[in-house]
C-alpha atoms as a PDB file:
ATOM      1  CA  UNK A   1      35.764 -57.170  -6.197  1.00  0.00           C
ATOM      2  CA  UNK A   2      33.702 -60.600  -5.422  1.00  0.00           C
ATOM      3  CA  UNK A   3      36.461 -61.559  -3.411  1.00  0.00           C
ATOM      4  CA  UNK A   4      36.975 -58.353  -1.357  1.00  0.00           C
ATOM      5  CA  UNK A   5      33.566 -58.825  -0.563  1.00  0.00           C
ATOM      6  CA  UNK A   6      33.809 -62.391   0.451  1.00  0.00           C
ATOM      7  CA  UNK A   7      36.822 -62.160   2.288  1.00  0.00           C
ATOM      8  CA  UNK A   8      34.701 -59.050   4.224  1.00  0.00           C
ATOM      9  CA  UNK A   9      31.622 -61.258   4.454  1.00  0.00           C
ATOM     10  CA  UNK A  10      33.872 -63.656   6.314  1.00  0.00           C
ATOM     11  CA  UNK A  11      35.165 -60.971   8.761  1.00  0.00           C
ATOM     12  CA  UNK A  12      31.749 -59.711   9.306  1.00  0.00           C
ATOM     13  CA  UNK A  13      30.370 -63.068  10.221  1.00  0.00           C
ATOM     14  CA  UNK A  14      33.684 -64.049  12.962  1.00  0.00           C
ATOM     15  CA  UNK A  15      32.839 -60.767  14.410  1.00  0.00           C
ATOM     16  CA  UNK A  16      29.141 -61.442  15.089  1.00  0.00           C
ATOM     17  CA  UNK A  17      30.013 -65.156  16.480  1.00  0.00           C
ATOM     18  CA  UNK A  18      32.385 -63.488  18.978  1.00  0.00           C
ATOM     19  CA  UNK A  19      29.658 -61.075  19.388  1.00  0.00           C
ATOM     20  CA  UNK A  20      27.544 -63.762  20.086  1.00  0.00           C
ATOM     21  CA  UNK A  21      29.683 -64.418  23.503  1.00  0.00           C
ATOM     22  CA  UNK A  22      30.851 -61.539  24.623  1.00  0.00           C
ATOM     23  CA  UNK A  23      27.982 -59.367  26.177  1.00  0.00           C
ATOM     24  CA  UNK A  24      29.260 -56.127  24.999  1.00  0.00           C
ATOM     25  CA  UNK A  25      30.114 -56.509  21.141  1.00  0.00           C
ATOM     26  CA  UNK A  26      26.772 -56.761  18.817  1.00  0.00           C
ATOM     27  CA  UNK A  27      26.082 -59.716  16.732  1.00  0.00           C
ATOM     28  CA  UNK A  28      23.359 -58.890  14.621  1.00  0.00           C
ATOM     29  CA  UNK A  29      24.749 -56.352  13.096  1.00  0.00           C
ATOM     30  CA  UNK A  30      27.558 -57.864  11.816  1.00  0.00           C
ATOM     31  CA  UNK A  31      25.397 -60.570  10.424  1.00  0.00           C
ATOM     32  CA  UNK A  32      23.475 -58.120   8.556  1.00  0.00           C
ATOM     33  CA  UNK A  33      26.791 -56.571   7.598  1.00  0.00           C
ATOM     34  CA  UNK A  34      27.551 -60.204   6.547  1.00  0.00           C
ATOM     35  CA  UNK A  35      24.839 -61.040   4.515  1.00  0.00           C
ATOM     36  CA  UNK A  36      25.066 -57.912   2.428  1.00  0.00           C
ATOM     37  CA  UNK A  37      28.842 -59.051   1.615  1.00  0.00           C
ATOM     38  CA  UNK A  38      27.682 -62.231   0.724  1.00  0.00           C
ATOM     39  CA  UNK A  39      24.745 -61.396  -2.023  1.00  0.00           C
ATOM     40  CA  UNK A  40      28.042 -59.856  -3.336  1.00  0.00           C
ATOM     41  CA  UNK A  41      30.497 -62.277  -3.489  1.00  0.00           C
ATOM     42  CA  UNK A  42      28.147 -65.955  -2.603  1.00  0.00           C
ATOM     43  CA  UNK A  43      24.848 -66.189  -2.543  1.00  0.00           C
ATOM     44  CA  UNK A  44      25.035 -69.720  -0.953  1.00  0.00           C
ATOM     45  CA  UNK A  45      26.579 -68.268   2.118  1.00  0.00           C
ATOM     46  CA  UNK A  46      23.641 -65.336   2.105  1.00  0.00           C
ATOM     47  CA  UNK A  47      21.081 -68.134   1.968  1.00  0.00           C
ATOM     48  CA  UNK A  48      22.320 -69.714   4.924  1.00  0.00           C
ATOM     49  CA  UNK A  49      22.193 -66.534   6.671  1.00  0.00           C
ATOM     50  CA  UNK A  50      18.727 -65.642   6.069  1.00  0.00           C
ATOM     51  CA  UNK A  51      17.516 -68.988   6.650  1.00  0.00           C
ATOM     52  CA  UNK A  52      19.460 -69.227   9.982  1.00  0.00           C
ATOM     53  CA  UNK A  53      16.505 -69.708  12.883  1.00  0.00           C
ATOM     54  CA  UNK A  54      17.591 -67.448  15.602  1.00  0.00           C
ATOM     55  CA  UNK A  55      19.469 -64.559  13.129  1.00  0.00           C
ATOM     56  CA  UNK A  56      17.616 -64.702   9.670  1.00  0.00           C
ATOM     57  CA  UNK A  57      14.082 -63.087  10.795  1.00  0.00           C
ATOM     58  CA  UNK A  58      16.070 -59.880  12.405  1.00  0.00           C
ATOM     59  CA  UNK A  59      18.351 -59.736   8.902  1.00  0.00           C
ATOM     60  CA  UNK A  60      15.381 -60.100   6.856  1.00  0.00           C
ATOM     61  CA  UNK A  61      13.260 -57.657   9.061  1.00  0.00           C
ATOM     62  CA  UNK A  62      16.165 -54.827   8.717  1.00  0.00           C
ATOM     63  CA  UNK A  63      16.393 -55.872   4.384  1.00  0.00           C
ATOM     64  CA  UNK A  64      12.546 -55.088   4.215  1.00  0.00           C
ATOM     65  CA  UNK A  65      11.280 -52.239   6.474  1.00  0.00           C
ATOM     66  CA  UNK A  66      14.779 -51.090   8.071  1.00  0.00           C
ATOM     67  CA  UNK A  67      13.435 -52.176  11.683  1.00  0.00           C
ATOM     68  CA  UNK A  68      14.870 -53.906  14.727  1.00  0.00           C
ATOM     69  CA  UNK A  69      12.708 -55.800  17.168  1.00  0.00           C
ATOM     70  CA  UNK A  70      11.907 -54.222  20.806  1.00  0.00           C
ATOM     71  CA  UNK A  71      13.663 -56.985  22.188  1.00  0.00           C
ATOM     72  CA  UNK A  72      16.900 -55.902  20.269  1.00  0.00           C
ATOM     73  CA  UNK A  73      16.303 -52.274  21.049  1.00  0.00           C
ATOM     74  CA  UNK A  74      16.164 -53.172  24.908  1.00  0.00           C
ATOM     75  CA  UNK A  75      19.405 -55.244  24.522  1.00  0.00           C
ATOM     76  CA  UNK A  76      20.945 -52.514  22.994  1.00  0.00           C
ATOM     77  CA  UNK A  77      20.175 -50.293  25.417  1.00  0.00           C
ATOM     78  CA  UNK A  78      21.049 -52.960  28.517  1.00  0.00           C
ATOM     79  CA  UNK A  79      24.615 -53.313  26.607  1.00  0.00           C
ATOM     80  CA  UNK A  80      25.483 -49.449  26.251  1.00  0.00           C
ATOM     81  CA  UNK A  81      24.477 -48.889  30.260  1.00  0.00           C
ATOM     82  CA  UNK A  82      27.011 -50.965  31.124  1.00  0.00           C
ATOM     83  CA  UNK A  83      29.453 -50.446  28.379  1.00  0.00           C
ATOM     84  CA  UNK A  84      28.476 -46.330  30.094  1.00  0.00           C
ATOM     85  CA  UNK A  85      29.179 -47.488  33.313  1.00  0.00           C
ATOM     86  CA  UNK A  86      32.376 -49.422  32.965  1.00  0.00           C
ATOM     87  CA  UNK A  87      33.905 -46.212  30.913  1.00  0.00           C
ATOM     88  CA  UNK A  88      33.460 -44.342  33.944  1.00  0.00           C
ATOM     89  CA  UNK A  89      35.068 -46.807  36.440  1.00  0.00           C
ATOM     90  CA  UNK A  90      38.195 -47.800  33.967  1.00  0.00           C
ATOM     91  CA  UNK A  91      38.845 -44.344  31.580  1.00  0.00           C
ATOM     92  CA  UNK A  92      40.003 -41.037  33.446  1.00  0.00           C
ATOM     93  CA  UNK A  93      37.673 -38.233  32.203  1.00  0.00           C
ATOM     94  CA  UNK A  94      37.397 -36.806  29.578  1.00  0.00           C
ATOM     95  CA  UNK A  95      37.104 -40.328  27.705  1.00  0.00           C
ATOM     96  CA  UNK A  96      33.720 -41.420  29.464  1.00  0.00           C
ATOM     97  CA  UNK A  97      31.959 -38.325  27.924  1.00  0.00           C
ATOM     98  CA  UNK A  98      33.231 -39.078  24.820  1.00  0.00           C
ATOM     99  CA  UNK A  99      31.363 -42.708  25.220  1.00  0.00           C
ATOM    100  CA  UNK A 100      28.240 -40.253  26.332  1.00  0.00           C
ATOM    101  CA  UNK A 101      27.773 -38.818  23.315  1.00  0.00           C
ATOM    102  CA  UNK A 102      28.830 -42.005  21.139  1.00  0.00           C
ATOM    103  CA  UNK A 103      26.075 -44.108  22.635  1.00  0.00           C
ATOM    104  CA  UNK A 104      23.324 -41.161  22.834  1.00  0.00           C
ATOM    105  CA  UNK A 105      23.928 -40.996  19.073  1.00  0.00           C
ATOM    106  CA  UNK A 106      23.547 -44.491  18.279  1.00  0.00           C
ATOM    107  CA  UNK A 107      21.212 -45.191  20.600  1.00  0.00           C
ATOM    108  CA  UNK A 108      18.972 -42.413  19.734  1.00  0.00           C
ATOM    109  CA  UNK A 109      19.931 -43.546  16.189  1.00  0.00           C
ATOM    110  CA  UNK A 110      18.731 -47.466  17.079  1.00  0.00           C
ATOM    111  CA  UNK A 111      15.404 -46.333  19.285  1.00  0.00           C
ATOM    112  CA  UNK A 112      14.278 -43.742  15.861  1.00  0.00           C
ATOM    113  CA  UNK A 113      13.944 -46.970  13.455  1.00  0.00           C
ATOM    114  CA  UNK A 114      11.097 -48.980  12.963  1.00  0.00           C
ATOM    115  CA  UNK A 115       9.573 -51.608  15.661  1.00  0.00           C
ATOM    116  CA  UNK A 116      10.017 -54.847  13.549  1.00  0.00           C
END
């Protein structure tokens, strides 16, 4: 199982770096997703992770008290607009509702946690 997790860990992780360029796929979540894989299958790997200076505070912040930063909420929120508004200029209906209700979920989801 160590190396299911590992080999996940590793997935995680190459989806938050491409995350971390492309404006409408998240990164930190994958990095959280990441580090919880890795306390599984390398703790080495997790260490680096929560010790990385621009990711580690927001994994260690969601590990603890299950919060996400205002600034993270607001990017969030910036992200599914236009992820909203591009569904309604590419999809033919009824697909852009469906995004609607995807992103009022999760984003009703995201703004109901803690402030971190």
């Amino acid at each position: 199982m160590r190396h299911v997790y590992l080999i996940a860990g590793f997935v995680a992780l190459a989806l938050g770096a491409i995350g971390a360029v492309l404006p409408l796929l998240p990164t930190v979540p994958f990095l959280i997703l990441a580090a919880f894989c890795f306390a599984r299958s390398n703790p080495e790997f997790e260490a680096y992770l929560l010790d990385h200076p621009q990711f580690g505070e927001a994994i260690r912040t969601w590990r603890t008290r299950g919060a996400i930063s205002r600034k993270g909420k607001k990017a969030a929120t910036i992200a599914f607009g236009i992820s909203l508004g591009l569904a309604f200029l590419l999809m033919d209906m009824p697909w852009p509702l469906v995004s609607v209700v995807a992103i009022g979920l999760t984003g009703t989801w995201i703004w109901t946690r803690p402030d971190a």
